[in-house]
C-alpha atoms as a PDB file:
ATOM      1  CA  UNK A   1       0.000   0.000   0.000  1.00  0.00           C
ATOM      2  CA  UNK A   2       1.277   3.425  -0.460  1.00  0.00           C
ATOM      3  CA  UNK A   3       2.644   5.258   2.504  1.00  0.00           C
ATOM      4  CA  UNK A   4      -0.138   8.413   2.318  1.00  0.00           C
ATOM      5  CA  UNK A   5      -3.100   5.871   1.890  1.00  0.00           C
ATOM      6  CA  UNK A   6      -1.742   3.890   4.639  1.00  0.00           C
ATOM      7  CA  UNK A   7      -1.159   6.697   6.904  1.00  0.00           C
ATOM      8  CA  UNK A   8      -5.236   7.476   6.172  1.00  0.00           C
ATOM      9  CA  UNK A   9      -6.200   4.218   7.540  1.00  0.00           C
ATOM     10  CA  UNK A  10      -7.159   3.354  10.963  1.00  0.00           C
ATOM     11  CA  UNK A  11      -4.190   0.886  11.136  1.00  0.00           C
ATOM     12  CA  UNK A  12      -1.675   3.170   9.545  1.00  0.00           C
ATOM     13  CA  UNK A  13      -2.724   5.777  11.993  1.00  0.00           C
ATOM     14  CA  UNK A  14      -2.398   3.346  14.830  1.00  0.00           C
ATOM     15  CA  UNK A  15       1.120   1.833  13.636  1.00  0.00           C
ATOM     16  CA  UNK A  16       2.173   5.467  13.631  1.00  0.00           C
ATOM     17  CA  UNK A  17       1.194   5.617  17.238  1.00  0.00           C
ATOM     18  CA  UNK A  18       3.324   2.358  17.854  1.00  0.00           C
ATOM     19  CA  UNK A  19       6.258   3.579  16.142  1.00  0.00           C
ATOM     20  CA  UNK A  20       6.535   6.764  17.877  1.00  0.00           C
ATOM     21  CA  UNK A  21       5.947   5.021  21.296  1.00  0.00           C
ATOM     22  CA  UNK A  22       8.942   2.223  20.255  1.00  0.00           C
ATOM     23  CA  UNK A  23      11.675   5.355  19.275  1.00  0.00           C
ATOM     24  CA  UNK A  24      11.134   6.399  23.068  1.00  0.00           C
ATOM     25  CA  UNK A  25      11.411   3.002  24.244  1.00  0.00           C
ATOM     26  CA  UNK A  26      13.784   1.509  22.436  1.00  0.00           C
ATOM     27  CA  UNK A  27      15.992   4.618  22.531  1.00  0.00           C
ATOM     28  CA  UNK A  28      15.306   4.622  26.729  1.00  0.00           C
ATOM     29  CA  UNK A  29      16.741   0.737  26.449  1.00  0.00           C
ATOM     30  CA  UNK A  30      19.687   1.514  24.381  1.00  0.00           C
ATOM     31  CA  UNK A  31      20.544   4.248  26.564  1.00  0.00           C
ATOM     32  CA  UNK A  32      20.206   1.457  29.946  1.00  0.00           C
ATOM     33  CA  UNK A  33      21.873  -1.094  27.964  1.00  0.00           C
ATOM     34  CA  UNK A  34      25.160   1.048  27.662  1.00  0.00           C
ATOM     35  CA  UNK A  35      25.315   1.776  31.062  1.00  0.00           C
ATOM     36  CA  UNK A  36      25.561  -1.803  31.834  1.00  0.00           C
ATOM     37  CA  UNK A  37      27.236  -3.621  29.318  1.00  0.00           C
ATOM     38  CA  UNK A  38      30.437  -4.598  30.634  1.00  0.00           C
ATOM     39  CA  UNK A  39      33.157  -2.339  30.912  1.00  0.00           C
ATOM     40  CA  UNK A  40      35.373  -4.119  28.439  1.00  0.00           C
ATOM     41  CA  UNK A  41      33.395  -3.635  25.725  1.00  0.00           C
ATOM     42  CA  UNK A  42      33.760  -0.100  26.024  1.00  0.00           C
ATOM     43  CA  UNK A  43      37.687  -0.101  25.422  1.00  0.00           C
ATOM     44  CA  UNK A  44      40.145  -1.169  23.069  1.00  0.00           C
ATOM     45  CA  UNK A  45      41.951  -4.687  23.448  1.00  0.00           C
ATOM     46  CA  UNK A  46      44.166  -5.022  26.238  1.00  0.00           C
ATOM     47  CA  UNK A  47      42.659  -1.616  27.831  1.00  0.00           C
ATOM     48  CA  UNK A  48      41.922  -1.381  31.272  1.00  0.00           C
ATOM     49  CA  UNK A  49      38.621   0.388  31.968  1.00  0.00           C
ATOM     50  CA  UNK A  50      38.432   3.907  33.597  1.00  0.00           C
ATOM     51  CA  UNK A  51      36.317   4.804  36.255  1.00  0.00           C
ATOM     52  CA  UNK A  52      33.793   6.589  34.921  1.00  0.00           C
ATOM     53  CA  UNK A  53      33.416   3.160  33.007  1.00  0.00           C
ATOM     54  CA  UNK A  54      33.472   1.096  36.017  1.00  0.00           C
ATOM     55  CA  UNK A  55      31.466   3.088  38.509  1.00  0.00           C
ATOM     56  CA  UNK A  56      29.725   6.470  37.067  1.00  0.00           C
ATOM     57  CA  UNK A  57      27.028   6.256  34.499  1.00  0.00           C
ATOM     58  CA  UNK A  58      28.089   6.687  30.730  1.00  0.00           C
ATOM     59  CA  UNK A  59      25.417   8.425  29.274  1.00  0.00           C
ATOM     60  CA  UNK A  60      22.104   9.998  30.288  1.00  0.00           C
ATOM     61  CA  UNK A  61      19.065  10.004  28.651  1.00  0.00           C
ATOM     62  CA  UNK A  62      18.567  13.450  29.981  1.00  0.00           C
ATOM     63  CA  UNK A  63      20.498  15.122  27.612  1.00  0.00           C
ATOM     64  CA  UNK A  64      20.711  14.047  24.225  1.00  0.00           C
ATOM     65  CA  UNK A  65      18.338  10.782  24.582  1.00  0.00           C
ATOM     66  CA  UNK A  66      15.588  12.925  24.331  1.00  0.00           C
ATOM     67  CA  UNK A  67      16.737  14.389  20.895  1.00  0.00           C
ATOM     68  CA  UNK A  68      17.500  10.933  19.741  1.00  0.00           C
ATOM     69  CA  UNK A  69      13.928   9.607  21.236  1.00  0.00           C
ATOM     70  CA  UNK A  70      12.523  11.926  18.779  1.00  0.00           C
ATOM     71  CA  UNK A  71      14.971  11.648  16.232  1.00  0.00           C
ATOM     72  CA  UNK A  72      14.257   7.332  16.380  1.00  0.00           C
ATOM     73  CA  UNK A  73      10.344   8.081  16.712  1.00  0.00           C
ATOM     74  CA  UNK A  74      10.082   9.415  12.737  1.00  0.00           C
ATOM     75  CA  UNK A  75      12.716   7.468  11.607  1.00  0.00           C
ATOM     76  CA  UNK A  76      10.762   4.456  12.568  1.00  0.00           C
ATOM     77  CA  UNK A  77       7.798   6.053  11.393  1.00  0.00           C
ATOM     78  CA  UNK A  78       9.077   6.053   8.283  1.00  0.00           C
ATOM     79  CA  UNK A  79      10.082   2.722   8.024  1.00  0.00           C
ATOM     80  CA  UNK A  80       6.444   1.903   8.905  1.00  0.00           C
ATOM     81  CA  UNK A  81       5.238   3.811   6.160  1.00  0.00           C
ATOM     82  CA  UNK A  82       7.183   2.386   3.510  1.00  0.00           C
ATOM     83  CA  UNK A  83       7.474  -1.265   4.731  1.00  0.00           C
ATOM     84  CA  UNK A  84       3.118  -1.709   5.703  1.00  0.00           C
ATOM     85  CA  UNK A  85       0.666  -3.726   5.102  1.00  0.00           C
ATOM     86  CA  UNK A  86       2.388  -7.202   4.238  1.00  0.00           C
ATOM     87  CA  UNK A  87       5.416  -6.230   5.091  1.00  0.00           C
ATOM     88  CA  UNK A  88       5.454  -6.425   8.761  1.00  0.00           C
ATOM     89  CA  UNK A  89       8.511  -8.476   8.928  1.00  0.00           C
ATOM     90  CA  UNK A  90      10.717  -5.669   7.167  1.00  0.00           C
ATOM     91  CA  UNK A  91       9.723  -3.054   9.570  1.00  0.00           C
ATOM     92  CA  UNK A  92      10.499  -5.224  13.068  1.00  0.00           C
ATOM     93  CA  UNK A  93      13.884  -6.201  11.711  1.00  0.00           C
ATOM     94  CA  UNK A  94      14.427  -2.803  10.356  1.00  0.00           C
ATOM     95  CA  UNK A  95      13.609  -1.210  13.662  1.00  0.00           C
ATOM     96  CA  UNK A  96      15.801  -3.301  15.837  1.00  0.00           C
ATOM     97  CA  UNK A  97      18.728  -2.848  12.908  1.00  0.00           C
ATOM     98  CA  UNK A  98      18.221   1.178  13.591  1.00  0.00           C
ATOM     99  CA  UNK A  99      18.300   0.615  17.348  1.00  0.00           C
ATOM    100  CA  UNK A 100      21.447  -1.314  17.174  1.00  0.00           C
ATOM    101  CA  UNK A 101      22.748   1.015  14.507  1.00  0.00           C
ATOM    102  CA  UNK A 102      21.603   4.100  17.450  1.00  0.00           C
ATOM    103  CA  UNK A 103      23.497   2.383  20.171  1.00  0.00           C
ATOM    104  CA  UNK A 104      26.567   2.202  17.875  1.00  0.00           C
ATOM    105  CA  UNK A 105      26.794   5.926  17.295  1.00  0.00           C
ATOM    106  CA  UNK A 106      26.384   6.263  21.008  1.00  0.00           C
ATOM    107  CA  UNK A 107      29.452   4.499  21.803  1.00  0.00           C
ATOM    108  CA  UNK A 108      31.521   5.198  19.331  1.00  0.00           C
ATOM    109  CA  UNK A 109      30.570   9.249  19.694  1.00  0.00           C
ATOM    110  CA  UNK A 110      31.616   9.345  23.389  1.00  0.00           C
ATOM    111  CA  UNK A 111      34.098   6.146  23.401  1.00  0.00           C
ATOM    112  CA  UNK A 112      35.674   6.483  19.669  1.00  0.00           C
ATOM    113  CA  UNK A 113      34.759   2.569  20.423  1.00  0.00           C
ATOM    114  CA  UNK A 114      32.611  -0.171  18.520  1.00  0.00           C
ATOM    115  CA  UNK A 115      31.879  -2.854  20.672  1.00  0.00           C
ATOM    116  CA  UNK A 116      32.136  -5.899  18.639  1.00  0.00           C
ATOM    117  CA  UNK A 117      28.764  -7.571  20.199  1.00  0.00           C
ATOM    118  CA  UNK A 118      26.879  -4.824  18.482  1.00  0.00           C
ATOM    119  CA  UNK A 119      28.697  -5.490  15.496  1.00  0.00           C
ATOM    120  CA  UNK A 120      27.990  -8.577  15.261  1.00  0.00           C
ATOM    121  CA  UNK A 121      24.228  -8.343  16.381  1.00  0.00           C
ATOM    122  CA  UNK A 122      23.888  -5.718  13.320  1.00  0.00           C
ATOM    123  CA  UNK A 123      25.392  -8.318  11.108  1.00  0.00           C
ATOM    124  CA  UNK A 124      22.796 -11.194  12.462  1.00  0.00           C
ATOM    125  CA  UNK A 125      20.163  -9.139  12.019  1.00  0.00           C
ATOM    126  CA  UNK A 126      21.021  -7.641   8.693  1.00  0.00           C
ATOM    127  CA  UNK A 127      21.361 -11.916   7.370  1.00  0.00           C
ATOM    128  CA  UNK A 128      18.187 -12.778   8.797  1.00  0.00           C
ATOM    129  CA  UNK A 129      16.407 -10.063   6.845  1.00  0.00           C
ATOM    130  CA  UNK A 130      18.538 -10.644   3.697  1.00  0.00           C
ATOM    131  CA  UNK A 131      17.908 -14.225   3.765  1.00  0.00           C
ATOM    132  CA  UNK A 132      14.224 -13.945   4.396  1.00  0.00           C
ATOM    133  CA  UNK A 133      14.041 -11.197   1.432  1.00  0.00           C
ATOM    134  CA  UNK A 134      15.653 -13.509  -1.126  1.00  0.00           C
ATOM    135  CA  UNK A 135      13.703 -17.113   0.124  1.00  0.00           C
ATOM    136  CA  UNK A 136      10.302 -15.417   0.049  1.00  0.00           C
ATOM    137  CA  UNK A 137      11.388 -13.936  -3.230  1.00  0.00           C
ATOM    138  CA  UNK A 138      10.197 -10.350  -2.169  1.00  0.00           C
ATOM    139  CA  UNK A 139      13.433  -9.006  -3.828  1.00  0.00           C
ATOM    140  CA  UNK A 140      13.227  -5.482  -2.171  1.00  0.00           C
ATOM    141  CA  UNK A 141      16.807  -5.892  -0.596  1.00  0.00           C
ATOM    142  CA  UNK A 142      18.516  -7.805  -2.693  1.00  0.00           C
ATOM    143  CA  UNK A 143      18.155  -8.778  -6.399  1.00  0.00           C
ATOM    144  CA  UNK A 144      20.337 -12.192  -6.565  1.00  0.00           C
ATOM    145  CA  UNK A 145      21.693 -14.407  -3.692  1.00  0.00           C
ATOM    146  CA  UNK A 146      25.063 -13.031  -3.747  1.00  0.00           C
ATOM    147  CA  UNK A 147      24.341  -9.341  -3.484  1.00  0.00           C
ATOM    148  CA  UNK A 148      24.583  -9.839   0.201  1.00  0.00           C
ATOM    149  CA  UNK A 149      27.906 -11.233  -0.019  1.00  0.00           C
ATOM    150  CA  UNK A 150      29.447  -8.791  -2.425  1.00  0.00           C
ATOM    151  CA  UNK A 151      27.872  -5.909  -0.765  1.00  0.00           C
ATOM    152  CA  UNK A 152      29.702  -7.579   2.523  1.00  0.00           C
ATOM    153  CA  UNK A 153      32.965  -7.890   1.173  1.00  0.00           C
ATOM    154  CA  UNK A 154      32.833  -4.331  -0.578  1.00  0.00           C
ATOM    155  CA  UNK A 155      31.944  -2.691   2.240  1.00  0.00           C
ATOM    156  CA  UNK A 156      34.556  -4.404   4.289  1.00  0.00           C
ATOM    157  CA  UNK A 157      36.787  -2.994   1.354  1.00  0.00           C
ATOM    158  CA  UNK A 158      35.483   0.295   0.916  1.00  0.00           C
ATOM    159  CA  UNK A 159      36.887   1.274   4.421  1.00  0.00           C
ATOM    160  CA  UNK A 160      40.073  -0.549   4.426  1.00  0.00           C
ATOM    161  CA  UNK A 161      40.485   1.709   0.840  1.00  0.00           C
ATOM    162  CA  UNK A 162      39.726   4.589   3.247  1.00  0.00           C
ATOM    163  CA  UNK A 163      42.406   3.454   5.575  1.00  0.00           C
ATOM    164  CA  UNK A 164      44.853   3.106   3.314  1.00  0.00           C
ATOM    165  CA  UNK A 165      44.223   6.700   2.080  1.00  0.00           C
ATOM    166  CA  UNK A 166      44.458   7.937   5.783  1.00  0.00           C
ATOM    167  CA  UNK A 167      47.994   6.646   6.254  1.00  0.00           C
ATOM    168  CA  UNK A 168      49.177   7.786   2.368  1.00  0.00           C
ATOM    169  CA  UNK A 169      47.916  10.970   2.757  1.00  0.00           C
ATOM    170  CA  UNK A 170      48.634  11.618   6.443  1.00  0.00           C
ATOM    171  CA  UNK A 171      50.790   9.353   7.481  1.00  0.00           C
ATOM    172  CA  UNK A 172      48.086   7.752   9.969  1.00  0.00           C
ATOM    173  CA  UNK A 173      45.232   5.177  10.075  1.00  0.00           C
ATOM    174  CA  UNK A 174      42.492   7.168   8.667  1.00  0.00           C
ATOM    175  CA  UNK A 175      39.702   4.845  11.537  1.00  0.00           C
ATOM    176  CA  UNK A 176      39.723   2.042  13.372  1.00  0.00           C
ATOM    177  CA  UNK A 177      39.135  -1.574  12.095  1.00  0.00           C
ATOM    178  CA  UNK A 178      35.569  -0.873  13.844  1.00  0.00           C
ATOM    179  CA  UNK A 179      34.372   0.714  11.125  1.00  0.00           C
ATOM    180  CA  UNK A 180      35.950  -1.693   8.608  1.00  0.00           C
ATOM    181  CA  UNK A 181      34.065  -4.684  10.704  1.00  0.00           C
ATOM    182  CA  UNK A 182      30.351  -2.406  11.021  1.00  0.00           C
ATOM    183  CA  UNK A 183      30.192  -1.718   6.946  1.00  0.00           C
ATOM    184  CA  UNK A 184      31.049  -5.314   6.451  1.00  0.00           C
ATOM    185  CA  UNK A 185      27.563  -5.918   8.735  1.00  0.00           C
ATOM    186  CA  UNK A 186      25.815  -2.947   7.469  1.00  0.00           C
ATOM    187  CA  UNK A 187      27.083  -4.311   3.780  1.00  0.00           C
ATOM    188  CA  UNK A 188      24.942  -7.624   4.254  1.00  0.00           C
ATOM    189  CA  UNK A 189      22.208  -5.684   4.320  1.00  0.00           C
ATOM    190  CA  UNK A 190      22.544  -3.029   1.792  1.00  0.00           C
ATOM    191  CA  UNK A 191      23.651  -5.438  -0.708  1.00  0.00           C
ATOM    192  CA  UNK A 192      25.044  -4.556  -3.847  1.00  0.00           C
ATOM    193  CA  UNK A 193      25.132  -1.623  -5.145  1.00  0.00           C
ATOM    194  CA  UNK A 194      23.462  -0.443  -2.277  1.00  0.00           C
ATOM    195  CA  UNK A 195      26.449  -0.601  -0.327  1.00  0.00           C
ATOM    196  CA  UNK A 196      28.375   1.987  -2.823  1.00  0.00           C
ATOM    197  CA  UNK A 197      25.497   4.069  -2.083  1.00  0.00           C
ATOM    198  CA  UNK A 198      25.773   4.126   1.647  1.00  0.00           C
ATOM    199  CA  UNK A 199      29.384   4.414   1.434  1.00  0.00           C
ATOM    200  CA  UNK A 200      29.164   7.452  -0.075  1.00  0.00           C
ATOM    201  CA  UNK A 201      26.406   8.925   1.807  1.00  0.00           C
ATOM    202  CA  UNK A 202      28.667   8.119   5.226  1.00  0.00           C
ATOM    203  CA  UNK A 203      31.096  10.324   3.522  1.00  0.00           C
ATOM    204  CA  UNK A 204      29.537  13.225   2.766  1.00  0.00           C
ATOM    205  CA  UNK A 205      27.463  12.904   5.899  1.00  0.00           C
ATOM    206  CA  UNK A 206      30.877  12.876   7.562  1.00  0.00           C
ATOM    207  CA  UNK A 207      32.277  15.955   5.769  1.00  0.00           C
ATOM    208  CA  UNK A 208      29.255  18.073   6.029  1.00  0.00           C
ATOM    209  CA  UNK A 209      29.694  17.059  10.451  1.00  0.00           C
ATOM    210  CA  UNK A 210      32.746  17.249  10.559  1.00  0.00           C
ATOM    211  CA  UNK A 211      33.161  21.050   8.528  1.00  0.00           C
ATOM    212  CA  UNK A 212      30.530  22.018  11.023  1.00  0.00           C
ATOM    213  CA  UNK A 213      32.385  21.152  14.164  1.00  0.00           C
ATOM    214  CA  UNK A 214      35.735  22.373  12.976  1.00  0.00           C
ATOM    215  CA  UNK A 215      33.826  25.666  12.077  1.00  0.00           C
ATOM    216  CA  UNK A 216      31.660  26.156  15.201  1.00  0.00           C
ATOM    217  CA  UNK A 217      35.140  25.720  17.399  1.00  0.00           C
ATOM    218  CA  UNK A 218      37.053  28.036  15.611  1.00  0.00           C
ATOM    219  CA  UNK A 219      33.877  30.530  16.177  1.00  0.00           C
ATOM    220  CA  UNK A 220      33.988  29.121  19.671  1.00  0.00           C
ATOM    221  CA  UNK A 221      37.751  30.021  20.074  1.00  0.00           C
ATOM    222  CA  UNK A 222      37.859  33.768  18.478  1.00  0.00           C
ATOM    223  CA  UNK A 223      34.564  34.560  20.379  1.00  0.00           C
ATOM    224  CA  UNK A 224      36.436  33.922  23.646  1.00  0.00           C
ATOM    225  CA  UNK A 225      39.869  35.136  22.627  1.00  0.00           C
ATOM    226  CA  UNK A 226      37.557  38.273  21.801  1.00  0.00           C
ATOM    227  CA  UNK A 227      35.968  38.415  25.216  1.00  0.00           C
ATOM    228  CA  UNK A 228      38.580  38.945  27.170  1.00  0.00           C
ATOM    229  CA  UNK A 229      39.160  42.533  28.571  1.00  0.00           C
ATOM    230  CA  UNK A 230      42.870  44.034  27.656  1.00  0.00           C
ATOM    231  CA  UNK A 231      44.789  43.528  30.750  1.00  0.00           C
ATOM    232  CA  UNK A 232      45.468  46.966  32.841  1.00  0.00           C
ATOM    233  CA  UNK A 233      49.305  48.823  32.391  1.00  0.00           C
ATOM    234  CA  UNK A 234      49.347  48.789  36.324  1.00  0.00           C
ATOM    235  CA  UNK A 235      48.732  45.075  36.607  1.00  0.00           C
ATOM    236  CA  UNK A 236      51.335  44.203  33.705  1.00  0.00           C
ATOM    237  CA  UNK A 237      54.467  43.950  35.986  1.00  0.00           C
ATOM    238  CA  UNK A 238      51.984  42.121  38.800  1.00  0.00           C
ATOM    239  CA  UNK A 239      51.200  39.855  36.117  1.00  0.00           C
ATOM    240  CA  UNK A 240      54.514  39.095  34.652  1.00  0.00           C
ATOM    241  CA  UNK A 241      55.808  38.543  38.630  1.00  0.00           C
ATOM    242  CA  UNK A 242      53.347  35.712  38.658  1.00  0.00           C
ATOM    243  CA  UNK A 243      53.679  34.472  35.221  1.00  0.00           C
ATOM    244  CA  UNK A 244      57.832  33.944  36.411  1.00  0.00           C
ATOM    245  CA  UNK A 245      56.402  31.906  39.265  1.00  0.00           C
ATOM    246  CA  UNK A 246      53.954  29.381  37.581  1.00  0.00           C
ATOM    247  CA  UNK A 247      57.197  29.145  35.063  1.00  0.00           C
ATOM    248  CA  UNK A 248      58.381  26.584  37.389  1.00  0.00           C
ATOM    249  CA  UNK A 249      55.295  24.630  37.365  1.00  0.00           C
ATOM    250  CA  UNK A 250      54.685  25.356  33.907  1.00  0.00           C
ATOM    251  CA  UNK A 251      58.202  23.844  33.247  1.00  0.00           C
ATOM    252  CA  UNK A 252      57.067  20.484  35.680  1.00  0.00           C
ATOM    253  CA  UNK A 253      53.697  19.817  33.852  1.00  0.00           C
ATOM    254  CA  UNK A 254      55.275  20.362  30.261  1.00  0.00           C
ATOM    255  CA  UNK A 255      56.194  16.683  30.195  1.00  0.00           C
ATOM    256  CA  UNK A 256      52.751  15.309  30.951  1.00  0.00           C
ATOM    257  CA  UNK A 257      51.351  17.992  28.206  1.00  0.00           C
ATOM    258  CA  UNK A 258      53.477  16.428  25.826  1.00  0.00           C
ATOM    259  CA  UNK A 259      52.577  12.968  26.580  1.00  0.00           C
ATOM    260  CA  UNK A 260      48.890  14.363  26.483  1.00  0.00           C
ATOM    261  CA  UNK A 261      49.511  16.220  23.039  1.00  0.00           C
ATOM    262  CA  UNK A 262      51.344  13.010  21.508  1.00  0.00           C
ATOM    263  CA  UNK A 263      48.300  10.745  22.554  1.00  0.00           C
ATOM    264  CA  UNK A 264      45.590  13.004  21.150  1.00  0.00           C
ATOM    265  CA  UNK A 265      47.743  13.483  17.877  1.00  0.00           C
ATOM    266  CA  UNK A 266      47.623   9.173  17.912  1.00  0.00           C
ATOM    267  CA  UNK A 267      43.875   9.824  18.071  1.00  0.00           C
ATOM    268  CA  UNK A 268      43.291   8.552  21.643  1.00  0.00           C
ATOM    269  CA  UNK A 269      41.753  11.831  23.091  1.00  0.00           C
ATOM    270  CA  UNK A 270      38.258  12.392  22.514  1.00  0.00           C
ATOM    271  CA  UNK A 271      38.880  16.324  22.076  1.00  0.00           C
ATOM    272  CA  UNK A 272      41.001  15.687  18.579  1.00  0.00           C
ATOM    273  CA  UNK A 273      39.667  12.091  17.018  1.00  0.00           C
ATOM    274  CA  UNK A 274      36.575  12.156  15.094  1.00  0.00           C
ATOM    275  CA  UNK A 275      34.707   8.916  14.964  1.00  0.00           C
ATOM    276  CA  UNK A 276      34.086   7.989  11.579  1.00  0.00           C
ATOM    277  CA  UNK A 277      31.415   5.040  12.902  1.00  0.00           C
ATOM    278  CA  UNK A 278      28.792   7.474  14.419  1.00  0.00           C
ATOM    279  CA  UNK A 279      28.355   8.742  11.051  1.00  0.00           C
ATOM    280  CA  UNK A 280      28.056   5.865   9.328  1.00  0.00           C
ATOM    281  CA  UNK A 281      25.340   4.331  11.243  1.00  0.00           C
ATOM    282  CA  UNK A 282      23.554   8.003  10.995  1.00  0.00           C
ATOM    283  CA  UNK A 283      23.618   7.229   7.036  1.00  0.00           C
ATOM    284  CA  UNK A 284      22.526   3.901   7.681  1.00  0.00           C
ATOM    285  CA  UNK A 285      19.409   4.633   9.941  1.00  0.00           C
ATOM    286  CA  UNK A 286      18.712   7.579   7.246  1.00  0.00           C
ATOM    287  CA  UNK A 287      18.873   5.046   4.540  1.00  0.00           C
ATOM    288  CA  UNK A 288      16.481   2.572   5.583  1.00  0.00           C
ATOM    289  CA  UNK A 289      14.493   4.990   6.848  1.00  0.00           C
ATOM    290  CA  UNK A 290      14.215   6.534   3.311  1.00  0.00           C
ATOM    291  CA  UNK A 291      14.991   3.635   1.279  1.00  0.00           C
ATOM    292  CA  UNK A 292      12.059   4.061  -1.196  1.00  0.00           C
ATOM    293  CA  UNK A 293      13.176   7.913  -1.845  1.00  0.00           C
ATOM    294  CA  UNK A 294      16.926   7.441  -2.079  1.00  0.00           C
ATOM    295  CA  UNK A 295      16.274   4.239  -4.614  1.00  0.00           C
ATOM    296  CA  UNK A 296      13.420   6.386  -6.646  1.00  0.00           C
ATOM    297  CA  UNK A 297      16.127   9.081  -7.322  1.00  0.00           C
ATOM    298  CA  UNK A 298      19.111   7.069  -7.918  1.00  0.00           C
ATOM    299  CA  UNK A 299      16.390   5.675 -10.207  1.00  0.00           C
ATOM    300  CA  UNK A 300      15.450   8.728 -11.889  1.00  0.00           C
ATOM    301  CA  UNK A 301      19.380   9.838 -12.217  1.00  0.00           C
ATOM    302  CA  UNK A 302      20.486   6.642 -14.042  1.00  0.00           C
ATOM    303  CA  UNK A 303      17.849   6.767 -16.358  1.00  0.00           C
ATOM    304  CA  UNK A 304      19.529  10.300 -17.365  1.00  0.00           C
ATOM    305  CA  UNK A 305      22.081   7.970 -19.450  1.00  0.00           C
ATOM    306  CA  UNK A 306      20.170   5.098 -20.829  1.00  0.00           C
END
């Protein structure tokens, strides 16, 4: 059925009611289930777990749950509307793909971390669906049995490209084998070419964040730097006096800075390393949740050349 008549029925105004209710809920779960998983999958291999890990709670639903409550209540609302009547099957395993997807972001935004559970639950998921699009012959995933597999492998491939890039260009990894590992789950599902498609999407989506937040801190910076009141002649010799005495301090802390600096050039700190895998399972939710749309104009562009 299409999505406007459905949404004019009783039941598609009642599934709309459903959906909205499971973004809250689900998004209020994902938000418990990080606070408890255990510590270790929260850190790197070998890593030993902080404290705010161990003890303090990692994220509240206070603060940005809410916007991502909201955010996961149309999302799934779309997916409702597109995947109806008949297609009930589509829309429970592409809600619980999108709340795995959500909990992903969430770690690896305030972690730089994918656990591998999640990864792997993604990837389940995303086979399950595949394999019941291609047995009951629906076809709306995938078009031949090995589209999964390709789109799999490329996507695996896609970021290790990516990678490779990073260190040619600047002499680093460019992410984490995280990300390599999540589009080789999110690949099962989006097939092929539908994995090119993401891909690309997860870059721009990535470029268009990240220009944002290198923008808004450099506003950030010159609005404080601009602030600050010129310091008095009268308390320029005062200040200099005390400047000579933090030198020693200064002088005593300058190791640990440079320890600091070196691990946040390494991409350890949170304050330098932008995650790559929160923006990928952004595109990912935003591409099932308007999979008919983004297909209809990739659609409409191809046919520009036949």
């Amino acid at each position: 059925m299409q999505p406007l008549e459905y949404l004019k029925t009783p039941t598609g105004l009642i599934w709309m009611v459903i959906s909205v209710l499971l973004g809250f809920a689900l998004t209020y779960i994902g938000y418990a289930v990080i606070n408890r998983v255990p510590a270790k999958w929260l850190c790197d291999y070998g890593e030993t777990p902080s404290e705010e890990l161990l003890q303090g709670p990692r994220v509240s639903y206070k603060h940005s749950g809410i916007i991502l409550s909201v955010v996961s209540a149309v999302c799934f609302s779309l997916i409702r509307l597109q995947f109806n009547k008949g297609y009930d099957i589509y829309f429970i395993m592409l809600v619980l793909i999108a709340f795995v997807a959500l909990m992903i972001a969430v770690c690896d935004f305030k972690y730089t971390i994918i656990p591998d559970q999640f990864t792997v639950a993604l990837g389940v998921l995303s086979l399950l669906l595949s394999v019941y699009d291609l047995v009951r012959g629906y076809n709306i995933l995938h078009g031949a049995f090995w589209s999964p597999i390709a789109g799999a492998f490329l996507g695996g491939a896609i970021m290790l490209l990516i990678d490779f890039l990073g260190v040619l260009i600047y002499k680093k990894g460019g992410m984490g084998f995280g990300d390599v590992k999540l589009f080789f789950a999110i690949g099962i599902l989006t097939g092929f070419p539908g994995t090119v498609t993401t891909a690309l999407m997860s870059v721009i989506v990535a470029a268009v964040c990240f220009a944002f937040i290198i923008a808004a801190a450099r506003i950030r910076g010159n609005s404080q730097s601009e602030s600050q009141p010129p310091e008095a002649p009268a308390e320029t010799a005062k200040a200099a006096e005390g400047d000579r005495n933090e030198a020693e301090g200064d002088a005593a802390e300058s190791e640990s800075v440079e320890e600091g600096t070196q691990a946040d050039e390494a991409g350890v700190g949170s304050g330098t390393y932008l995650a790559f895998g929160p923006y990928i399972a952004i595109t990912l939710i935003a591409y099932i949740s308007l999979y008919d749309l983004i297909n209809s104009l990739l659609g409409a562009y191809f046919n520009l050349f036949v």
